[in-house]
Protein backbone atom coordinates (compact mmCIF):
# COMPACT_ATOMS: atom_id res chain seq x y z
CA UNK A 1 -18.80 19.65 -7.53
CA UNK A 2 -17.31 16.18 -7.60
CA UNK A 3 -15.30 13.87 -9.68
CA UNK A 4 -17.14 12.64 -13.03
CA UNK A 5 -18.49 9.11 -13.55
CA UNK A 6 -15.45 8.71 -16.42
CA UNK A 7 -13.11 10.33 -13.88
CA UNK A 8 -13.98 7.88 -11.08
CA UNK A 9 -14.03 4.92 -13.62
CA UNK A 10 -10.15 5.63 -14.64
CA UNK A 11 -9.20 5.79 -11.21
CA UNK A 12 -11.03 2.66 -10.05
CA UNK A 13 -9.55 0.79 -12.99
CA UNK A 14 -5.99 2.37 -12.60
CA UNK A 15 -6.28 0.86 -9.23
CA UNK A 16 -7.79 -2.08 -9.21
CA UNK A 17 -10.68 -1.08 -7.12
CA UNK A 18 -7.91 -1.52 -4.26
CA UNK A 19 -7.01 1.00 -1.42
CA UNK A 20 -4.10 3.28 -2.59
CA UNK A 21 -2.70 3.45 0.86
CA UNK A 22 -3.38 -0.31 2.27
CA UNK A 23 -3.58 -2.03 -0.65
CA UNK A 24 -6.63 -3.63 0.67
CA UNK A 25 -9.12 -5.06 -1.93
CA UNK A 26 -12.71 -3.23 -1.58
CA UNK A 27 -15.01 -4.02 -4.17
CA UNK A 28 -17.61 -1.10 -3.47
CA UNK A 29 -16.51 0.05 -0.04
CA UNK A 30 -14.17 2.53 -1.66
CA UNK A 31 -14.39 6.39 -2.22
CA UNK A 32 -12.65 8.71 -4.20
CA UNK A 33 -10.55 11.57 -2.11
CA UNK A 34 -8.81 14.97 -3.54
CA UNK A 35 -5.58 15.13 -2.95
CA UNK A 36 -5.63 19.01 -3.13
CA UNK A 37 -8.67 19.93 -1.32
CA UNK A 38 -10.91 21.75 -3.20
CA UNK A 39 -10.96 24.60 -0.96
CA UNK A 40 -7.16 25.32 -1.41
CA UNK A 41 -7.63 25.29 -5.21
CA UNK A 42 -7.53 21.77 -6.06
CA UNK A 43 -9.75 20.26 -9.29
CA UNK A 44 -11.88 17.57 -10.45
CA UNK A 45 -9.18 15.83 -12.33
CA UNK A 46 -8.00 12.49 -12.61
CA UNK A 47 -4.75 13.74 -11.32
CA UNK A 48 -5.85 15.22 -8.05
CA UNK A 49 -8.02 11.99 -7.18
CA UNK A 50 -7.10 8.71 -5.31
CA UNK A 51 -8.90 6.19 -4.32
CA UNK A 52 -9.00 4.72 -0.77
CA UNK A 53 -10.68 2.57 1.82
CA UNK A 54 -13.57 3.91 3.88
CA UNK A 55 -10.90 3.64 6.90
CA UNK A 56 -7.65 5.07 4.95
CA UNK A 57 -10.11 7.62 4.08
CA UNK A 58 -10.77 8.80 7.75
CA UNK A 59 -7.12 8.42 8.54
CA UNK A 60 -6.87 11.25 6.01
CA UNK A 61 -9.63 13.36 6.13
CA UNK A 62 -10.41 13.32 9.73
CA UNK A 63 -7.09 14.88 11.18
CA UNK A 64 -7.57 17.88 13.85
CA UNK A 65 -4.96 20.57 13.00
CA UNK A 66 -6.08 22.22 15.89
CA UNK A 67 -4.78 19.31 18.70
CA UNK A 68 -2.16 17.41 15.99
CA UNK A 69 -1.79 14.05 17.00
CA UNK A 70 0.97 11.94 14.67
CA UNK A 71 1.94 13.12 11.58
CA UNK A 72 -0.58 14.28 9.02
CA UNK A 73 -0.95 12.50 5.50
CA UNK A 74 0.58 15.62 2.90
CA UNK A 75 -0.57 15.98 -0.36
CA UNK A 76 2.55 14.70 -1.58
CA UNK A 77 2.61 11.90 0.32
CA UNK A 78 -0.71 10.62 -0.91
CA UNK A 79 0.22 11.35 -4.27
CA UNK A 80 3.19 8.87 -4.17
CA UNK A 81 1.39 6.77 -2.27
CA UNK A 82 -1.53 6.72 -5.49
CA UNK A 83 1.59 6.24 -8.40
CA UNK A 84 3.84 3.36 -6.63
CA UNK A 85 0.30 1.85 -6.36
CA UNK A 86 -1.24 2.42 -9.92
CA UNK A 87 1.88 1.33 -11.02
CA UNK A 88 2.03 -1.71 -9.49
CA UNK A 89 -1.48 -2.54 -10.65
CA UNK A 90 -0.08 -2.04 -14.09
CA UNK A 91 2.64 -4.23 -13.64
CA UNK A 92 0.14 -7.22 -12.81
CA UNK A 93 -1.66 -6.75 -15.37
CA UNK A 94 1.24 -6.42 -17.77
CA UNK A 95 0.31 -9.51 -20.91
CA UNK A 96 3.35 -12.29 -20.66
CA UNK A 97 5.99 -11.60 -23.33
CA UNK A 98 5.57 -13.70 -26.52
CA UNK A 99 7.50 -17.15 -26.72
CA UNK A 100 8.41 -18.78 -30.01
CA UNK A 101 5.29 -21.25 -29.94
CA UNK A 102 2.99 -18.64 -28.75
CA UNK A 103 0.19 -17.89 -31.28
CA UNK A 104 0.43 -14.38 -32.69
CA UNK A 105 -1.74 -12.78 -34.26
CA UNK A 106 -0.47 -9.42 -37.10
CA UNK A 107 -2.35 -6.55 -38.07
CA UNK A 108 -1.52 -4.02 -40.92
CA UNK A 109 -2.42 -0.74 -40.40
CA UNK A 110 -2.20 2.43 -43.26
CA UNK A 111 -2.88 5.83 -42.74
CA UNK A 112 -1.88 9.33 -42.78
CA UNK A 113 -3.19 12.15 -40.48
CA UNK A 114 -3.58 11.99 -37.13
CA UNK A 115 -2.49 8.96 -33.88
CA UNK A 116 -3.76 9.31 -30.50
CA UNK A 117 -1.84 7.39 -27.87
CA UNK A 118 -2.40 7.79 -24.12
CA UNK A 119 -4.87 10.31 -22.07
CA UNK A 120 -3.58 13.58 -23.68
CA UNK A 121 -0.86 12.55 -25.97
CA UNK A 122 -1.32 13.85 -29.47
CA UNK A 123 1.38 12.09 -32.09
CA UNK A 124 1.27 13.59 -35.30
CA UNK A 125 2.46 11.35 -38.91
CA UNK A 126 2.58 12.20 -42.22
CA UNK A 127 2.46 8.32 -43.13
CA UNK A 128 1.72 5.31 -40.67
CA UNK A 129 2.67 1.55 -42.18
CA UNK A 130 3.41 -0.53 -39.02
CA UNK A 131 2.64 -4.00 -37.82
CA UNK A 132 1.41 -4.27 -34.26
CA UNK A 133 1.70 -7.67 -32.95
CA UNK A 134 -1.00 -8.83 -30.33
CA UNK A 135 0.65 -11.27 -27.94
CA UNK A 136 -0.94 -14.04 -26.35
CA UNK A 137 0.24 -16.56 -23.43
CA UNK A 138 1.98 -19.48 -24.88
CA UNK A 139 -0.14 -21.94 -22.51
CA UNK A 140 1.30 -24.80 -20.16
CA UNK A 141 4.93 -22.70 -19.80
CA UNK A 142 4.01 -20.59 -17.11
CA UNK A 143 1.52 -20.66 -13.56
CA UNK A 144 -2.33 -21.16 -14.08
CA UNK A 145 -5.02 -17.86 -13.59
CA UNK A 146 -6.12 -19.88 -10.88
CA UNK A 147 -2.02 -20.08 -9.29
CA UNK A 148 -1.88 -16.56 -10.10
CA UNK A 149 -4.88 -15.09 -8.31
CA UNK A 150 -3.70 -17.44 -5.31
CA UNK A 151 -0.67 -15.90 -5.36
CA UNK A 152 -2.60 -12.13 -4.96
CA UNK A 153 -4.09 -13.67 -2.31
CA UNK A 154 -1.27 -14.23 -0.62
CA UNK A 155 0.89 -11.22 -1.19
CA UNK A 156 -2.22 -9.19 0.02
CA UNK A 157 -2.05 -11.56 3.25
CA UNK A 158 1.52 -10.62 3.57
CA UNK A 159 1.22 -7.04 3.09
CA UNK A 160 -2.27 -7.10 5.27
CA UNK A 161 -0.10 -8.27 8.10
CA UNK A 162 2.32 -5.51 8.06
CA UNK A 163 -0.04 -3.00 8.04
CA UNK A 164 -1.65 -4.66 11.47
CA UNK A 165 1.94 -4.20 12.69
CA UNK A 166 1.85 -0.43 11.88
CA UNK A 167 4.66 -1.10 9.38
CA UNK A 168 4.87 0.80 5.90
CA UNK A 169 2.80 -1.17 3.78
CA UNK A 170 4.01 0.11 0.66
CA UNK A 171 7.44 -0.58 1.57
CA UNK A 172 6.77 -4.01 2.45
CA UNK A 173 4.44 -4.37 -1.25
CA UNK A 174 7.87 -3.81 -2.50
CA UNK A 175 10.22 -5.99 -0.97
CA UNK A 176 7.37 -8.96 -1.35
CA UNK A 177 7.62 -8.30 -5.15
CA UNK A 178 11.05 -7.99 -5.08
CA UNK A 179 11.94 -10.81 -3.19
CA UNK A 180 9.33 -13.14 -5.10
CA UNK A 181 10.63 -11.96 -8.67
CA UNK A 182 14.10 -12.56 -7.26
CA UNK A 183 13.58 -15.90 -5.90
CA UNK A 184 12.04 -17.24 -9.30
CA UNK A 185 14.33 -15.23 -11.24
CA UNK A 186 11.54 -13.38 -13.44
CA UNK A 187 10.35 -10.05 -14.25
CA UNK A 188 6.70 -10.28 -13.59
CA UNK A 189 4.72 -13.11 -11.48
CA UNK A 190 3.29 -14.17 -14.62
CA UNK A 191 6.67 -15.48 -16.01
CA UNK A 192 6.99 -18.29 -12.77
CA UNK A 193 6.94 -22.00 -14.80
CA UNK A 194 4.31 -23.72 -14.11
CA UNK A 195 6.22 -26.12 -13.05
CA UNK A 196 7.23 -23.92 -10.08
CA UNK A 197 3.52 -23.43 -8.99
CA UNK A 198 3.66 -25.47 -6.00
CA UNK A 199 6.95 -23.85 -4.41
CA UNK A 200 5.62 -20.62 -5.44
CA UNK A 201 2.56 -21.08 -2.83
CA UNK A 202 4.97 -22.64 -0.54
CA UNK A 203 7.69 -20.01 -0.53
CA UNK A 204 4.81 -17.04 0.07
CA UNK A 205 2.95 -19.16 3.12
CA UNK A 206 6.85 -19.11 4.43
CA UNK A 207 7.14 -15.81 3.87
CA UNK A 208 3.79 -15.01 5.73
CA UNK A 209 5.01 -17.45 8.94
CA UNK A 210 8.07 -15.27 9.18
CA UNK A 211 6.16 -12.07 9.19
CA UNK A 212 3.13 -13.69 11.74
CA UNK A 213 5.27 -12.92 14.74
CA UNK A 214 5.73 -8.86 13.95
CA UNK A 215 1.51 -8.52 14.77
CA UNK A 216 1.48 -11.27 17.67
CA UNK A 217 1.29 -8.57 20.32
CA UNK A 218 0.63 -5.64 18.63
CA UNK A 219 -2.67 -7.28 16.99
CA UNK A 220 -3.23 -10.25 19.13
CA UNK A 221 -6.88 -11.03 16.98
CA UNK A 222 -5.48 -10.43 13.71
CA UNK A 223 -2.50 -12.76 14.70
CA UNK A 224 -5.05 -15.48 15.46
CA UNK A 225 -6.70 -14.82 11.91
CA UNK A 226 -3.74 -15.43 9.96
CA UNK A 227 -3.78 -18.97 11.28
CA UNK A 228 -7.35 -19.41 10.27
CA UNK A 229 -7.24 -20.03 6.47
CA UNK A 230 -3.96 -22.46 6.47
CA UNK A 231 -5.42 -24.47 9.11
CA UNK A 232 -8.87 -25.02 7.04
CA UNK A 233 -6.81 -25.00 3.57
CA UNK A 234 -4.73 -28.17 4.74
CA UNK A 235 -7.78 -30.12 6.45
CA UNK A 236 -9.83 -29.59 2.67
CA UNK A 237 -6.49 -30.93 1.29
CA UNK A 238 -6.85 -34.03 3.60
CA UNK A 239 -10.62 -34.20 2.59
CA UNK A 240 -11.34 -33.24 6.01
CA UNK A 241 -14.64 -32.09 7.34
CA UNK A 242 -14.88 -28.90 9.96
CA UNK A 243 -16.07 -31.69 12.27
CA UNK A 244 -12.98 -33.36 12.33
CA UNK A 245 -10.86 -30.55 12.01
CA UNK A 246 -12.45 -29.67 15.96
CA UNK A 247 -11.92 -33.14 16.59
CA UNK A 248 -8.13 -34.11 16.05
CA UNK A 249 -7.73 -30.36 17.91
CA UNK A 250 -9.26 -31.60 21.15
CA UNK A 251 -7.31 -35.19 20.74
CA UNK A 252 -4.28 -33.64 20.06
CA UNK A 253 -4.23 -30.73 22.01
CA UNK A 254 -5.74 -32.48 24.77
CA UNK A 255 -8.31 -30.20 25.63
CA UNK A 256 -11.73 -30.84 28.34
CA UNK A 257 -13.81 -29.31 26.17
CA UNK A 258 -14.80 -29.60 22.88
CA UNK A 259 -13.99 -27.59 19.84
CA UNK A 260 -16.84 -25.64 18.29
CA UNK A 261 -14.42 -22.96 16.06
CA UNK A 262 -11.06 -22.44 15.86
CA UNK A 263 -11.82 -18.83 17.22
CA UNK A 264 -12.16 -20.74 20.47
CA UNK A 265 -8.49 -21.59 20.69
CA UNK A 266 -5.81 -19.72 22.42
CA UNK A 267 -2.79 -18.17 20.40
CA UNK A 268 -0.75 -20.66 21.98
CA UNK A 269 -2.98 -23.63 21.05
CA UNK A 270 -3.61 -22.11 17.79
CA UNK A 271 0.02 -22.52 16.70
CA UNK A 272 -0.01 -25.98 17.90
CA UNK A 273 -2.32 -26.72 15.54
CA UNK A 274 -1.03 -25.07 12.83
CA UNK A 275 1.78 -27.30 13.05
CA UNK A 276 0.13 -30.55 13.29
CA UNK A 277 -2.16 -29.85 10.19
CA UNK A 278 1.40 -29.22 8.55
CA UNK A 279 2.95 -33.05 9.83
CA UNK A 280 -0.49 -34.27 9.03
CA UNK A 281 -0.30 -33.18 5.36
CA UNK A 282 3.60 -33.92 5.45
CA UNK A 283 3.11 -37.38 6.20
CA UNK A 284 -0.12 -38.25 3.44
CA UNK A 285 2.55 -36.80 0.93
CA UNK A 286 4.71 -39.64 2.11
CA UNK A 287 2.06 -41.94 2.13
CA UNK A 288 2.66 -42.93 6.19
C-alpha cells in the first residue's frame, strides 16, 4: 500500500513540488519516499512521507548495508531535512504584512459550537465574535512577482552550486536567506522596496561569482554552466543577437575559429567573456 492521492497532494504543496534534500525544482520528476520504511513499521501518513528528486531518491534508497560506502541517510536525518525545507517553503509564501494604505478587507464572523484550525487541531468555543482581517500587498512599496521569482531563480542557482561542490545544501539555503534578509534589513524577501530591485539581483549574481570558484574543479561542466545564463542575460540586455554574442567572443578573445556555442569555449575563455559582457553593459549604462 502507498501514500493516498490527498496524502501526496499535501506533501507536494508543503513543498513546493521541490526536492526536500536539494532543493531542486522538479515539476513531475519527483516521488514520494517513507521515511520509516514500511517494512520496519512505518505508515502511510503525511508524517512519514517526503518528497524528493528521482536522484536524491537513489542516494537514499539505493544504499548497500552489506559493503557501506559513506554515511547512510537516517530516518532522522531525512526528517529534518523534510521540516527546515517545508518550512522554508512556508516562509516564501508567507502574504506581506499590511501597510497603512494597503486595502483591507473585514469579515464578521458569529457562532457557537465547534472551530477547526490546522490538520488535526480541534478548538472548542462556547461563543466566537472575531474580525479576521484579509491582508493584501500595498502595491508599488515593495519588489515586483516578476523581481521576486527572479530572485528564486537565483537563490536556487546559488544553492544548486553548492550542492555540485558536495557542500550541505541546506546549510548554505540558510545562510543565502540569512545573508539576503540581512543585507536588505527585512524579514521576508517580499518586504525588499522596490526601489531596491535592481541591487537585489545585483547583490545575488555577486553572491553566485563568489561561490563559482568552490565547483571549478570539483564540477568542471557545471562550472562552465553557471557562466551560461549571465553571459546570454547581458547580450538580451544589449539587444544582442546569439550571432553576435559568438561574434564579439572570437574578436575579443581572439580566437581562429569561429564561435558556434558558448559550450565551445574553454573555462578560461569562458570567464573572459563573462567579464567583457559585464564592461560592455557597464559602459551602455554610461552611455560611452
Amino acid at each position: 500500500m502507498s501514500f493516498s492521492k490527498e496524502i501526496v497532494e499535501d506533501a507536494l504543496v508543503a513543498c513546493g513540488r521541490s526536492c526536500c534534500i536539494c532543493h531542486k525544482f522538479c515539476g513531475v520528476r519527483i516521488e514520494t519516499h517513507h521515511l520509516k520504511p514500511k517494512h520496519l513499521g512505518g505508515d502511510d501518513s503525511f508524517e512519514n512521507c517526503i518528497p524528493l528528486c528521482f536522484d536524491c531518491h537513489a542516494e537514499v534508497e539505493h544504499y548497500n548495508n552489506n559493503h557501506p560506502r559513506g554515511r547512510k541517510f537516517s530516518e532522522g536525518e531525512l526528517r529534518k531535512h523534510r521540516d527546515n525545507w517545508y518550512s522554508m517553503v512556508r516562509e516564501l509564501n508567507t502574504p506581506l504584512p499590511r501597510h497603512e494604505n494597503s486595502v483591507h478587507v473585514i469579515q464578521a464572523v458569529n457562532g457557537k459550537g465547534n472551530m477547526v484550525a490546522g490538520r488535526d487541531l480541534n478548538i472548542v468555543t462556547e461563543r466566537v465574535v472575531k474580525k479576521t482581517v484579509v491582508q493584501t500587498d500595498p502595491g508599488g512599496k515593495h519588489i515586483s512577482n516578476t523581481t521576486a521569482r527572479k530572485i528564486l531563480e537565483l537563490v536556487n542557482e546559488y544553492i544548486d552550486i553548492y550542492t555540485a561542490a558536495e557542500k550541505d545544501s541546506q546549510r548554505a539555503a540558510k545562510r543565502i536567506w540569512s545573508s539576503l534578509k540581512k543585507e536588505f534589513d527585512v524579514t521576508t524577501y517580499k518586504e525588499i522596496s522596490s526601489d531596491d530591485s535592481d541591487r537585489a539581483i545585483q547583490w545575488l549574481h555577486a553572491q553566485i561569482a563568489m561561490a563559482r570558484p568552490k565547483i571549478r574543479r570539483k564540477a568542471p561542466e557545471r562550472w562552465k554552466q553557471s557562466f551560461y545564463k549571465p553571459i546570454y542575460a547581458r547580450a538580451n540586455e544589449l539587444g544582442m543577437s546569439k550571432e553576435e554574442l559568438y561574434a564579439i567572443a572570437q574578436t575579443r578573445l581572439e580566437l581562429k575559429k569561429p564561435v558556434g556555442s558558448l559550450k565551445d569555449l574553454t573555462q578560461k575563455n569562458l570567464e573572459k567573456l563573462h567579464h567583457i559582457m559585464i564592461g560592455e553593459v557597464n559602459k551602455s549604462k554610461r552611455g560611452d
